[in-house]
N, C-alpha and C. Protein backbone atom coordinates (compact mmCIF):
# COMPACT_ATOMS: atom_id res chain seq x y z
N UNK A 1 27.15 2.24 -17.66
CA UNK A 1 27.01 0.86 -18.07
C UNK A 1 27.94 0.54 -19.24
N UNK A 2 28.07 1.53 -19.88
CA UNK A 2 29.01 1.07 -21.52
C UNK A 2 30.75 1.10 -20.59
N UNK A 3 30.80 1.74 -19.66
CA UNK A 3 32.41 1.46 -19.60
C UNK A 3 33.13 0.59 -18.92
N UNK A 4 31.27 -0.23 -18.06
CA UNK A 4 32.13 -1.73 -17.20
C UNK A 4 31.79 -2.83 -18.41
N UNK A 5 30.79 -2.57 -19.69
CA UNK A 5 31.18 -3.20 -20.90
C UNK A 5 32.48 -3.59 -21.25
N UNK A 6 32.84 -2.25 -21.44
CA UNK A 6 34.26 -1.66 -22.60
C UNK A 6 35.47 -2.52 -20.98
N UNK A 7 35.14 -2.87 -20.30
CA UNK A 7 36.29 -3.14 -18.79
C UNK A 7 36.65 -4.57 -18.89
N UNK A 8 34.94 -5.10 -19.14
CA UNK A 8 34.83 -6.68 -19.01
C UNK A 8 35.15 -7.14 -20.97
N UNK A 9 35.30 -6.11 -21.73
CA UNK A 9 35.69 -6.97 -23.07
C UNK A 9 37.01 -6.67 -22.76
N UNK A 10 37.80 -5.43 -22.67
CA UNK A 10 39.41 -5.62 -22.27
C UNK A 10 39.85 -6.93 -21.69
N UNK A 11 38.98 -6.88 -20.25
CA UNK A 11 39.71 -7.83 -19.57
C UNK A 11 40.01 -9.50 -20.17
N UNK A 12 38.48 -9.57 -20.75
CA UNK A 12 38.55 -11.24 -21.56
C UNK A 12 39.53 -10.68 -22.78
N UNK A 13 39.29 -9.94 -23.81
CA UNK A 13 40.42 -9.73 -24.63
C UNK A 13 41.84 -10.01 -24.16
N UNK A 14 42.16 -8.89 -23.48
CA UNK A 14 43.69 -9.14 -22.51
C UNK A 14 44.12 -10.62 -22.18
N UNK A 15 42.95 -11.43 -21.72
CA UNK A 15 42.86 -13.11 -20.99
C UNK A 15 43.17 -13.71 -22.39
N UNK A 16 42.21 -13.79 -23.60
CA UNK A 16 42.31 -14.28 -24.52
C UNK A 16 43.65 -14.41 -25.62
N UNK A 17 44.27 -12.80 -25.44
CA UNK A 17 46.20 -12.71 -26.25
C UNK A 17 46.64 -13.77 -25.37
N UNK A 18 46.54 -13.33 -23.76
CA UNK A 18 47.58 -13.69 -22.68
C UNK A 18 47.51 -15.62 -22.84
N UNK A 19 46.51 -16.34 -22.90
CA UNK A 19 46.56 -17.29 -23.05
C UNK A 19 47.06 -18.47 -24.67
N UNK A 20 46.82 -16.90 -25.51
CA UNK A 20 47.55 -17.42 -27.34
C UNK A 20 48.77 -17.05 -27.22
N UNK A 21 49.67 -16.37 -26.47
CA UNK A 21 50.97 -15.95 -25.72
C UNK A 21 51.78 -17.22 -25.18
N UNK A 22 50.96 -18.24 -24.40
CA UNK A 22 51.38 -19.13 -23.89
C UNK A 22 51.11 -20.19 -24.58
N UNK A 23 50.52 -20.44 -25.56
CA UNK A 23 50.23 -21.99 -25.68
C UNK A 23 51.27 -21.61 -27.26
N UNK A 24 51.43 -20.56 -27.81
CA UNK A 24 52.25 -20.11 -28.81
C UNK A 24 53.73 -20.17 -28.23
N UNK A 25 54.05 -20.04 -26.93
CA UNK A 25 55.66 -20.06 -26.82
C UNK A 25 55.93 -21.74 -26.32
N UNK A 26 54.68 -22.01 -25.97
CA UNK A 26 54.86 -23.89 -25.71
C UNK A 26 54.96 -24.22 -27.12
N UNK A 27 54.25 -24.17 -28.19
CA UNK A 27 54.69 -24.52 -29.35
C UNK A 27 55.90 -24.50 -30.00
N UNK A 28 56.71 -23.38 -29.74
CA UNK A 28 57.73 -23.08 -29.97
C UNK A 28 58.42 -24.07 -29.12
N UNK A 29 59.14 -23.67 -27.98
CA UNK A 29 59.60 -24.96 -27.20
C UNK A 29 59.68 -26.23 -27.66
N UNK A 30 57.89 -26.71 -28.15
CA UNK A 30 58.33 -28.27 -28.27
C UNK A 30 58.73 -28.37 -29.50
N UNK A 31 58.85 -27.22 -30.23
CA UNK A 31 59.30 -27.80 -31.56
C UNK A 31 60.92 -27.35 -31.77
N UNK A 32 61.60 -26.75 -30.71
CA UNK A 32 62.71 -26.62 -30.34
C UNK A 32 63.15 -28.24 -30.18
N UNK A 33 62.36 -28.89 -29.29
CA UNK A 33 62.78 -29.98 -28.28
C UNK A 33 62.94 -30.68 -29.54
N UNK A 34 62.14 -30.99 -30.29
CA UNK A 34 61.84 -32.11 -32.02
C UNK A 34 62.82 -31.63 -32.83
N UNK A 35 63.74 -30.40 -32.84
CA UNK A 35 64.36 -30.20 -33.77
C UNK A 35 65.86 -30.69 -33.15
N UNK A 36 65.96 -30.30 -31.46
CA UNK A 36 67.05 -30.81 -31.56
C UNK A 36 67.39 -32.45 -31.55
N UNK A 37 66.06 -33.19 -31.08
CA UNK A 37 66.30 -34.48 -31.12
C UNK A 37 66.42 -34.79 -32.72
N UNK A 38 65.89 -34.04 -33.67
CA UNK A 38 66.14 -34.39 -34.91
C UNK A 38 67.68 -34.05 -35.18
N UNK A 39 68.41 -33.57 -34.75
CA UNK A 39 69.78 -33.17 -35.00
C UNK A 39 70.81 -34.39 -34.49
N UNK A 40 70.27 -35.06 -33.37
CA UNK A 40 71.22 -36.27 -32.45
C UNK A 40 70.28 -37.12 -33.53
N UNK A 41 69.31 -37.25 -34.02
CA UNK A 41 69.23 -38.98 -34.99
C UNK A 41 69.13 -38.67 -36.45
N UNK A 42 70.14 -37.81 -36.68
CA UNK A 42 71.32 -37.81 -37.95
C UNK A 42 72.26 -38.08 -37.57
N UNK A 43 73.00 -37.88 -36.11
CA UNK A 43 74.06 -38.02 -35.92
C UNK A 43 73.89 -39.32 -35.74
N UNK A 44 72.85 -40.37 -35.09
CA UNK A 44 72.31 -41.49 -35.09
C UNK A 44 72.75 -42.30 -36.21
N UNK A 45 71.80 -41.94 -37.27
CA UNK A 45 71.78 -42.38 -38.35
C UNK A 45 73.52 -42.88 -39.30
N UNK A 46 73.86 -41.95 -39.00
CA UNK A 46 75.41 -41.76 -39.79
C UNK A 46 76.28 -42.42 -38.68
N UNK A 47 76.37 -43.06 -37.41
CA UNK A 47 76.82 -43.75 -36.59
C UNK A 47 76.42 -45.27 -37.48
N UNK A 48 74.79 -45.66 -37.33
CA UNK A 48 74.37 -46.93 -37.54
C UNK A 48 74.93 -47.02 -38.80
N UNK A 49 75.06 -46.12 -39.81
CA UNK A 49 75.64 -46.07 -41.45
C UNK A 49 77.03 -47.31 -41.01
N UNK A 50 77.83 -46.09 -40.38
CA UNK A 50 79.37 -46.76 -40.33
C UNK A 50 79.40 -47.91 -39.60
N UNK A 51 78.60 -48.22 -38.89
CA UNK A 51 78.98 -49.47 -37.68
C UNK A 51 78.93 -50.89 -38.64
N UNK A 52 77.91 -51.12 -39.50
CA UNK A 52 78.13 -52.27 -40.28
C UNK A 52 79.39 -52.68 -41.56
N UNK A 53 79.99 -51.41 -41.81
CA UNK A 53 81.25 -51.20 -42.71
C UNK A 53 81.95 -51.74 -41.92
N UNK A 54 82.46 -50.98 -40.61
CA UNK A 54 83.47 -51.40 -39.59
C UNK A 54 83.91 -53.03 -39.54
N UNK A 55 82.48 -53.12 -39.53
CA UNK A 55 82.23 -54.57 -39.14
C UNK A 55 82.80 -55.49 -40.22
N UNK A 56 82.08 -55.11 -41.26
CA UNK A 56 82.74 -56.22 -42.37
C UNK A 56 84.27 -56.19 -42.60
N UNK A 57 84.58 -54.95 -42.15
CA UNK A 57 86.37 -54.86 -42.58
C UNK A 57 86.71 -55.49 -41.53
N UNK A 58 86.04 -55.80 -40.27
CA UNK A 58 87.09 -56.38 -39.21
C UNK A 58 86.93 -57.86 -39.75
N UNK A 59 85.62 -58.54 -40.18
CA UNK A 59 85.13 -59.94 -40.36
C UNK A 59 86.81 -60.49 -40.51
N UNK A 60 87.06 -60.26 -42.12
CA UNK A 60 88.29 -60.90 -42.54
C UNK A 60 89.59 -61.03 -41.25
N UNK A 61 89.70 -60.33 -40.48
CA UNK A 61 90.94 -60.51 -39.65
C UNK A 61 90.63 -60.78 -38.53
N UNK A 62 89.01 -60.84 -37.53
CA UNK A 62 88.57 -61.18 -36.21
C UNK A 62 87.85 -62.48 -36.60
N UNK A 63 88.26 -63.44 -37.30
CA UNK A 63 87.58 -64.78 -37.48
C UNK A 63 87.36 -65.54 -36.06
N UNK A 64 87.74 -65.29 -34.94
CA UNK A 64 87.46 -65.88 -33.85
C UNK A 64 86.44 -64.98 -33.01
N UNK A 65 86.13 -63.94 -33.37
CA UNK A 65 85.56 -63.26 -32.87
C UNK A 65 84.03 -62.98 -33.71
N UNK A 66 83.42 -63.89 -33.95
CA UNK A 66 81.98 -63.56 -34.59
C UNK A 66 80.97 -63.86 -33.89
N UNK A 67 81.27 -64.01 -32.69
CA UNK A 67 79.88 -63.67 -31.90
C UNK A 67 79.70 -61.91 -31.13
N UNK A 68 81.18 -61.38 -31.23
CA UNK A 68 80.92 -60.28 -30.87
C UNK A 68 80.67 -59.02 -32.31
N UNK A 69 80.89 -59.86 -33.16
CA UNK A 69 80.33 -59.04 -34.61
C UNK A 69 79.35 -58.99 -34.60
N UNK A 70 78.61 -59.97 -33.98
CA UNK A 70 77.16 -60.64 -34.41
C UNK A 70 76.49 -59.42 -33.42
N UNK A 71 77.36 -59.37 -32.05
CA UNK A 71 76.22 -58.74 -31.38
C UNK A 71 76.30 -57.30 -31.16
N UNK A 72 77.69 -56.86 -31.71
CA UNK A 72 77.49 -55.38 -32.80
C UNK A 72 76.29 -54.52 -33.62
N UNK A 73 76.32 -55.64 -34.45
CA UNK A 73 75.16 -56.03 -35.14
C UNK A 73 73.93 -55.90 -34.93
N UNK A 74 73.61 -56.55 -33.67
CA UNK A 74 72.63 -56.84 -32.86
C UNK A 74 72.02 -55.52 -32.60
N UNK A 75 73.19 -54.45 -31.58
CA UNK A 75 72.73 -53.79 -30.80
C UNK A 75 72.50 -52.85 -31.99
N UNK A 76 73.33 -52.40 -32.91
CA UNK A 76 73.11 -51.34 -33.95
C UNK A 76 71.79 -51.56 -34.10
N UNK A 77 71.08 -52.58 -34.44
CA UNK A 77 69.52 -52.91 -34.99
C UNK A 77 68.54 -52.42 -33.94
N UNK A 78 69.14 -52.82 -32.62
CA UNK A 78 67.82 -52.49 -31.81
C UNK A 78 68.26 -50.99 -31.41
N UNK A 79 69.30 -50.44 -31.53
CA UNK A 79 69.22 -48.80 -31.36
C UNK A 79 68.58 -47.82 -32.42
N UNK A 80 68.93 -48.44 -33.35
CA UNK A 80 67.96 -47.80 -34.61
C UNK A 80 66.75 -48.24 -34.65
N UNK A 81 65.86 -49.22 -34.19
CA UNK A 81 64.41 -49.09 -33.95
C UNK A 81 64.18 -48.56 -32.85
N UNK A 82 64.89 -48.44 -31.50
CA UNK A 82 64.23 -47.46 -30.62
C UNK A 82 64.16 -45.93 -31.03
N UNK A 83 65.29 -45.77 -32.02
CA UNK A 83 65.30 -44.38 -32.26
C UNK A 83 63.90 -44.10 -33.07
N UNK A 84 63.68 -45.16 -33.64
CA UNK A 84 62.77 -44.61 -34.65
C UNK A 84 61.37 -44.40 -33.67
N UNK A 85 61.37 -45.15 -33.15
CA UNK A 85 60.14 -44.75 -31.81
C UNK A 85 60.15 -44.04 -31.23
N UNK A 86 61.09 -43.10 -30.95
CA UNK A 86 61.15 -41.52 -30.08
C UNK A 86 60.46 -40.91 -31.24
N UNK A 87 60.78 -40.97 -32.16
CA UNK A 87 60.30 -40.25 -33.23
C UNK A 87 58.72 -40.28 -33.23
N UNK A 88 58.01 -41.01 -32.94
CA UNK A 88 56.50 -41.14 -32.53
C UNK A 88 56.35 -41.26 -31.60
N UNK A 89 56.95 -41.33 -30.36
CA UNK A 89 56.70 -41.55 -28.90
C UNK A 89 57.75 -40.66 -28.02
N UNK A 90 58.07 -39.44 -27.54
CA UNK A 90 59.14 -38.78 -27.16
C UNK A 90 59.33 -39.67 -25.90
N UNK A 91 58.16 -40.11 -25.06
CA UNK A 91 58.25 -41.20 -24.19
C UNK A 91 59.16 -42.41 -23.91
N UNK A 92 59.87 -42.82 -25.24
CA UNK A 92 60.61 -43.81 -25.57
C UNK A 92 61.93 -43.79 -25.68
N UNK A 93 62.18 -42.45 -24.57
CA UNK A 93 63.48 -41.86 -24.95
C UNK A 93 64.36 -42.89 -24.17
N UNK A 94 63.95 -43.10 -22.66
CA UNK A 94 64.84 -44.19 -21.77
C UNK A 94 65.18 -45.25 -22.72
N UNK A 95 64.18 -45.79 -23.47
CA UNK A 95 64.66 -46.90 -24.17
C UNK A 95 65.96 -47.25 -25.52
N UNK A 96 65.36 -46.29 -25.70
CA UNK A 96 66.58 -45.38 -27.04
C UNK A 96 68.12 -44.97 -25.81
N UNK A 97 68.15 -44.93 -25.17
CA UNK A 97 69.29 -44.33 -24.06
C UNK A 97 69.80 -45.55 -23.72
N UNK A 98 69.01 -46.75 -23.19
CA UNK A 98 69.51 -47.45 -22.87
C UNK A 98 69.91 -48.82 -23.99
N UNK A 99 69.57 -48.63 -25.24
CA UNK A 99 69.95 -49.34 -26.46
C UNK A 99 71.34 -48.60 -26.80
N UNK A 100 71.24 -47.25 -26.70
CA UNK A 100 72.26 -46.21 -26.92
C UNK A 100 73.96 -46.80 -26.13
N UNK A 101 73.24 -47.04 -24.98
CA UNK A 101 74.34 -47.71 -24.24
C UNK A 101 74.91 -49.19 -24.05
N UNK A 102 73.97 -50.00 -24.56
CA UNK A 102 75.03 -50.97 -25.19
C UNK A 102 75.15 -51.18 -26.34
N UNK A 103 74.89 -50.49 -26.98
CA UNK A 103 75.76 -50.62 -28.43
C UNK A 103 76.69 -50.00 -27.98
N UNK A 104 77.28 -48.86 -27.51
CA UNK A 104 78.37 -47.95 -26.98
C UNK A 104 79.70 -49.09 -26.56
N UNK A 105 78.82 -49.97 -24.94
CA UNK A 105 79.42 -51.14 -24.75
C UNK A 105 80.17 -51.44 -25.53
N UNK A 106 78.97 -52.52 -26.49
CA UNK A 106 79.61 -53.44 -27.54
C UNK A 106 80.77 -52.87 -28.11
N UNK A 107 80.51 -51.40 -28.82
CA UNK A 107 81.46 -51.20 -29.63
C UNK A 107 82.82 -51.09 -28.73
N UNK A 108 82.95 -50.62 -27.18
CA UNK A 108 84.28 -50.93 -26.66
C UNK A 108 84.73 -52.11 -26.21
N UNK A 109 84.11 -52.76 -26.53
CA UNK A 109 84.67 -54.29 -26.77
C UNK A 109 85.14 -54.54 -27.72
N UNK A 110 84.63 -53.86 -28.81
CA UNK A 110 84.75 -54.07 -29.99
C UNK A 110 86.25 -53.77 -30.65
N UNK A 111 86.55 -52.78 -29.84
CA UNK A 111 87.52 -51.71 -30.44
C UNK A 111 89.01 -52.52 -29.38
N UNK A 112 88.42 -52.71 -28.38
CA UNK A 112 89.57 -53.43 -27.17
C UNK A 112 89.80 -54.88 -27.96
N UNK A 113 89.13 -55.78 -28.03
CA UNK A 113 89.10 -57.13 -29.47
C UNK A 113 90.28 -56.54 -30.58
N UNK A 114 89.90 -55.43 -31.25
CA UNK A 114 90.38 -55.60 -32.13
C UNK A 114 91.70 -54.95 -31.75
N UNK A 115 92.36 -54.83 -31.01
CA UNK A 115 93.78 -53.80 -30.62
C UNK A 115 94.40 -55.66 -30.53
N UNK A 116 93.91 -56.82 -30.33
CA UNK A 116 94.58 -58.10 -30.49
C UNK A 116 95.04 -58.24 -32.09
N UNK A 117 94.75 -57.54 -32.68
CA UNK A 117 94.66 -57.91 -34.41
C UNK A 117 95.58 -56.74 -34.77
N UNK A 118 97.18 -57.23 -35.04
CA UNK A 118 97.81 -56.39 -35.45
C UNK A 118 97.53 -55.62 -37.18
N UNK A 119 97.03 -56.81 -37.78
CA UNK A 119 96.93 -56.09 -39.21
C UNK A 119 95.57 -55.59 -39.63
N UNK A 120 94.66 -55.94 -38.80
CA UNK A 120 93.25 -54.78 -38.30
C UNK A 120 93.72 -53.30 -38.24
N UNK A 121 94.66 -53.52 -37.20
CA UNK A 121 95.11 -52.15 -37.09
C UNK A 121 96.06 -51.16 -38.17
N UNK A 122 96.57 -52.14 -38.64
CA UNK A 122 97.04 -51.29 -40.07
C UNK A 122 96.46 -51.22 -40.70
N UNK A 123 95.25 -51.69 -41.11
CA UNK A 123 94.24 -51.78 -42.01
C UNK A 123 93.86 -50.16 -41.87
N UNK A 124 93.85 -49.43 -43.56
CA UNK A 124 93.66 -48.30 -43.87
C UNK A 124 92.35 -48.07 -43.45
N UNK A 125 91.63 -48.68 -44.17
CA UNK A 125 89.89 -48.65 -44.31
C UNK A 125 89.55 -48.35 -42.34
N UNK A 126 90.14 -49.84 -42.10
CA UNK A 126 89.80 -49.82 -40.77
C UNK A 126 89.92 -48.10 -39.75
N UNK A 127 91.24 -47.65 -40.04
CA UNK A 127 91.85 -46.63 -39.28
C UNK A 127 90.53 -45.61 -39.70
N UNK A 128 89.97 -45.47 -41.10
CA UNK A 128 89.22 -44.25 -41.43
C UNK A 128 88.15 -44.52 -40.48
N UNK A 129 87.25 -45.58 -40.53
CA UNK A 129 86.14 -46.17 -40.59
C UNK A 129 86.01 -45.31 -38.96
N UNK A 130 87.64 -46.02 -37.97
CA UNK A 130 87.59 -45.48 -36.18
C UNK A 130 87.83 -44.12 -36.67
N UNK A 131 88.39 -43.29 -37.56
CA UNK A 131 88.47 -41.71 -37.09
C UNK A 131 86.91 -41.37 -37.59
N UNK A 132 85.98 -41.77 -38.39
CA UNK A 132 85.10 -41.38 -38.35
C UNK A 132 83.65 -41.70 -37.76
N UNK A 133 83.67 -42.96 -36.82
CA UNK A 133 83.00 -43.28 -35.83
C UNK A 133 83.11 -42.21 -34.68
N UNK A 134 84.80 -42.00 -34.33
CA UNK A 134 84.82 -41.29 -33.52
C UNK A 134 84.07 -39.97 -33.46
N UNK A 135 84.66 -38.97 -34.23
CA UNK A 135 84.13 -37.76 -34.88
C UNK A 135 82.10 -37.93 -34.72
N UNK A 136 81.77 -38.90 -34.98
CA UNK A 136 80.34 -39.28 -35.01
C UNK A 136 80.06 -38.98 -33.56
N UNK A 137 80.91 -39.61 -32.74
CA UNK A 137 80.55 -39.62 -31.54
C UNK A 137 80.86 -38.73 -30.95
N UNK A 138 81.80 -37.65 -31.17
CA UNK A 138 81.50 -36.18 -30.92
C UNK A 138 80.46 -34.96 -31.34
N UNK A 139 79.91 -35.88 -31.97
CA UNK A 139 78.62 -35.10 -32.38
C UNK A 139 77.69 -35.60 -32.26
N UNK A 140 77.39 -36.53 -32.12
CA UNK A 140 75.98 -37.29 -31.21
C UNK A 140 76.29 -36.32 -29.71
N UNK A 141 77.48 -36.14 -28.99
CA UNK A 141 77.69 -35.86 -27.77
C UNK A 141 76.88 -34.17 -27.57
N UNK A 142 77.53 -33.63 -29.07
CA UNK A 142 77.37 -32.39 -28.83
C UNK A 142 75.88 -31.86 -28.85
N UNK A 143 75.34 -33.01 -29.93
CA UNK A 143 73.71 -32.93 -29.89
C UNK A 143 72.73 -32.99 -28.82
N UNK A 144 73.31 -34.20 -28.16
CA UNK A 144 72.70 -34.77 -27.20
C UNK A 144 72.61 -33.17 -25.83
N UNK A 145 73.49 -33.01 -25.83
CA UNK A 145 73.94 -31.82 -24.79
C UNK A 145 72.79 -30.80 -25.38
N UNK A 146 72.91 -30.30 -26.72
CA UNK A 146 72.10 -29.13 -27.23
C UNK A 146 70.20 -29.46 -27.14
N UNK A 147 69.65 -30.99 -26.71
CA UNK A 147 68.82 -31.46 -26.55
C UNK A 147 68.65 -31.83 -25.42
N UNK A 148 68.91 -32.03 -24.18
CA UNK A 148 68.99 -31.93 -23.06
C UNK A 148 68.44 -30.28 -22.98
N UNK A 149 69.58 -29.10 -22.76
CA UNK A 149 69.44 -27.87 -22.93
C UNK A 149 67.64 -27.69 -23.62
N UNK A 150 67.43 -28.06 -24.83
CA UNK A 150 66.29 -27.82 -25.05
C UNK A 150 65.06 -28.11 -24.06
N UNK A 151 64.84 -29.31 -24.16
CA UNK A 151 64.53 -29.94 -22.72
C UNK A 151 64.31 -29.44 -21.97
N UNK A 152 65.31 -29.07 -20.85
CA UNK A 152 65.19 -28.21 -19.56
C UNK A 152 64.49 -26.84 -20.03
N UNK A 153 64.57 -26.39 -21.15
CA UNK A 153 64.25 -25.08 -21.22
C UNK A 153 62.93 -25.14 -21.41
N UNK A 154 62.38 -26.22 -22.07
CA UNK A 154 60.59 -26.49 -22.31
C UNK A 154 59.80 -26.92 -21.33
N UNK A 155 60.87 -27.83 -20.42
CA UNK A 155 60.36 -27.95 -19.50
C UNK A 155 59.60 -27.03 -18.04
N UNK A 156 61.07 -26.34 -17.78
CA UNK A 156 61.36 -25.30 -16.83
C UNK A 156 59.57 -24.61 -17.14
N UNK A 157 59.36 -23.59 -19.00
CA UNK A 157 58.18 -22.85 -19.45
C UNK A 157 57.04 -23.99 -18.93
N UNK A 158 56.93 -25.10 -19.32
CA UNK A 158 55.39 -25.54 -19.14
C UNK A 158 55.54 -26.00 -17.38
N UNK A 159 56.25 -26.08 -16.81
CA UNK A 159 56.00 -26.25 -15.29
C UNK A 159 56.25 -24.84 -14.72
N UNK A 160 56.20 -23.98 -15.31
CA UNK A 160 56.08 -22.55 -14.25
C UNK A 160 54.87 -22.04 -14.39
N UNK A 161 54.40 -21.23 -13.48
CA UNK A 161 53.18 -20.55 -13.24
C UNK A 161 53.28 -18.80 -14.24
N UNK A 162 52.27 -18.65 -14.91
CA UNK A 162 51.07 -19.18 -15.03
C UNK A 162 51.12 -20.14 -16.44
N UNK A 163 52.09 -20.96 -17.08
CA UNK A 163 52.30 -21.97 -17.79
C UNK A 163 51.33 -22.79 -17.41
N UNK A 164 51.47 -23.47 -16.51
CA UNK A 164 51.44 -24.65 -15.65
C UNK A 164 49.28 -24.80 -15.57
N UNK A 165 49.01 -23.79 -15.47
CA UNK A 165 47.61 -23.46 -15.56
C UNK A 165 47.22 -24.22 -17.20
N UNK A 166 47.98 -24.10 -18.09
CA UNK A 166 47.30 -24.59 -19.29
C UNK A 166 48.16 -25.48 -20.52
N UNK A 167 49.07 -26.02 -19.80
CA UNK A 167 49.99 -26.79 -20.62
C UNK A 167 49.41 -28.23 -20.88
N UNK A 168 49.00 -28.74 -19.86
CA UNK A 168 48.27 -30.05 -19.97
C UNK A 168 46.74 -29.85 -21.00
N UNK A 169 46.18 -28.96 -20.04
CA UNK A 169 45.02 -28.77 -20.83
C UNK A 169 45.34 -28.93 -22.80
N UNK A 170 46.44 -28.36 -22.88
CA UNK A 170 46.69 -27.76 -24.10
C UNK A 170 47.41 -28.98 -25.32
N UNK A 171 47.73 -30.08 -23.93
CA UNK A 171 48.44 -31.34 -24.38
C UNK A 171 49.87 -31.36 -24.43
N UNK A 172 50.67 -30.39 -23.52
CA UNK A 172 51.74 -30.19 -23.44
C UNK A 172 52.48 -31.37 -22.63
N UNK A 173 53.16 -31.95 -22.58
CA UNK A 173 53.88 -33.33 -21.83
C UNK A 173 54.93 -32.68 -21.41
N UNK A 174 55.42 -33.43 -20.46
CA UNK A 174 56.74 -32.88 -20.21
C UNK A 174 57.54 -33.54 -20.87
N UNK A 175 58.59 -33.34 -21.25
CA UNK A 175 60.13 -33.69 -21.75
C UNK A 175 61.25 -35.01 -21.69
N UNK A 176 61.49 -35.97 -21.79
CA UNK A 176 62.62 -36.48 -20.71
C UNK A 176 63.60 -36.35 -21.07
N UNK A 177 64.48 -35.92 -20.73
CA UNK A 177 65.99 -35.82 -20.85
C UNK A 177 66.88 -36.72 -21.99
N UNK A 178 67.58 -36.65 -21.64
CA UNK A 178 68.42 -38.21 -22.43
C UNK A 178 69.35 -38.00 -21.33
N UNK A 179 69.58 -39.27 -20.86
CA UNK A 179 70.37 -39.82 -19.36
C UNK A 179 70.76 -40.71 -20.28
N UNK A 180 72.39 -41.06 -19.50
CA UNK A 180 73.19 -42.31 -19.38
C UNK A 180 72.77 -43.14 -18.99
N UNK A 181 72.73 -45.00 -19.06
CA UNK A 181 72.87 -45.73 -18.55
C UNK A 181 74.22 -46.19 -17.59
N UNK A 182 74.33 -45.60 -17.53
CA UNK A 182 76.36 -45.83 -17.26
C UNK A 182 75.79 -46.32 -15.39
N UNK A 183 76.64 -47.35 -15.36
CA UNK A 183 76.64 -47.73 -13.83
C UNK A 183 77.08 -46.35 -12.97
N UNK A 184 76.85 -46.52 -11.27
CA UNK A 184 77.39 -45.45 -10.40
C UNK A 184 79.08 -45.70 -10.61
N UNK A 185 79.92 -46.80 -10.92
CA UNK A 185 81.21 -46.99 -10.88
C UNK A 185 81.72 -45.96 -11.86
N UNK A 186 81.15 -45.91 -13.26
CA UNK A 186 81.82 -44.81 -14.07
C UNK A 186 81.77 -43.52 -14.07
N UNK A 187 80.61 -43.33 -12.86
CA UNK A 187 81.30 -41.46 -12.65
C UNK A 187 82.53 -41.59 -11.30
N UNK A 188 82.85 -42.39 -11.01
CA UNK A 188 83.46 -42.38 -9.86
C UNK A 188 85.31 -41.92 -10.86
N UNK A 189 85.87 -41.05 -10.06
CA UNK A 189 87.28 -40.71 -10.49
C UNK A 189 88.00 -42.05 -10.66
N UNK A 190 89.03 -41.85 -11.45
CA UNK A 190 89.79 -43.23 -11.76
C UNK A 190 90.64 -42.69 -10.76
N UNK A 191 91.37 -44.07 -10.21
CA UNK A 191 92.42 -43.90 -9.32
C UNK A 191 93.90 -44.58 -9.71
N UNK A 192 94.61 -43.68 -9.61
CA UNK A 192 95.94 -44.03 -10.44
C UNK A 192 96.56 -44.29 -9.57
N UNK A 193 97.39 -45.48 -9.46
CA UNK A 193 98.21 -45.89 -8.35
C UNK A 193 100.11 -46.69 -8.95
N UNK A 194 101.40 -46.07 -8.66
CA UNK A 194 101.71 -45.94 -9.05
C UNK A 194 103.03 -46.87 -7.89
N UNK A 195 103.53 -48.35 -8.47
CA UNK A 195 104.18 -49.30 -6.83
C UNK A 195 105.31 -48.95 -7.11
């Protein structure tokens, strides 16, 4: 009698690590997933920084152009409150993605506008303001990629078996990505044609 005791406390013991095993490497995961989204809204942050500088240096030389300042403007505001809502809602990521993408828009309008403005373009301030938007946007890119990656990887753990048995229970959600808004036309190859 003492050694189907000593069988049945192993076995719940064994059950009991095996299940602080799993809800301990889901922890990990999602706080993988929170750290790298915390890494893309600095890169966030320091984007929305520069976009209103930009702006005022173009004011003086795009005087015909202040409705597309305005809605520069615009979109910077509503991308930085969706961001701030991923931040309490990971759910809110589509929305943040798709604010993400027209401000993106705007700003290549922005940047195509101002190639009409020859002394925009000599403008010192101006030239820094685009090499360091840009640079921004190689690192939002690179984030975004390293958060995705996270993502799939938290995801992949709480939808596999025997995960999958206690992730919900445990309050585990799944993930969403960060996707493009980009129409089907812009993955399509450009076609160079040459009369």
């Amino acid at each position: 009698m003492d050694i189907v005791l000593w069988v049945v406390l192993g076995v719940v013991v064994v059950g009991v690590i095996w299940i602080v095993v799993i809800y301990n490497g889901l922890v990990a995961l999602a706080n993988q997933v929170k750290n790298a989204f915390s890494q893309i809204d600095v890169q966030l942050q320091r984007r929305y920084d520069l976009i209103p500088n930009l702006v005022e240096t173009a004011k003086a030389y795009m005087q015909h152009e202040r409705e597309t300042l305005t809605a520069v403007i615009a979109a910077r505001n509503s991308a930085q409150a969706a961001a701030k809502k991923v931040a309490q809602d990971p759910g809110a990521m589509a929305e943040l993605a798709a604010a993400e993408s027209g401000l993106s828009g705007l700003l290549t309008k922005f940047f195509a506008l101002s190639e009409a403005y020859p002394d925009l373009k000599a403008n010192e301030n101006m030239a820094q303001l685009q090499e360091e938007l840009a640079s921004t946007e190689n690192r939002i890119s690179f984030s975004r990629q390293a958060y995705n990656d996270a993502v799939m990887h938290y995801n992949i753990q709480r939808e596999s078996f025997p995960n999958v048995l206690f992730a919900a229970s445990f309050g585990f959600k799944a993930a969403a990505q960060w996707e493009t808004d980009a129409p089907p036309t812009a993955r399509q190859n450009v076609q160079v044609k040459f009369s």
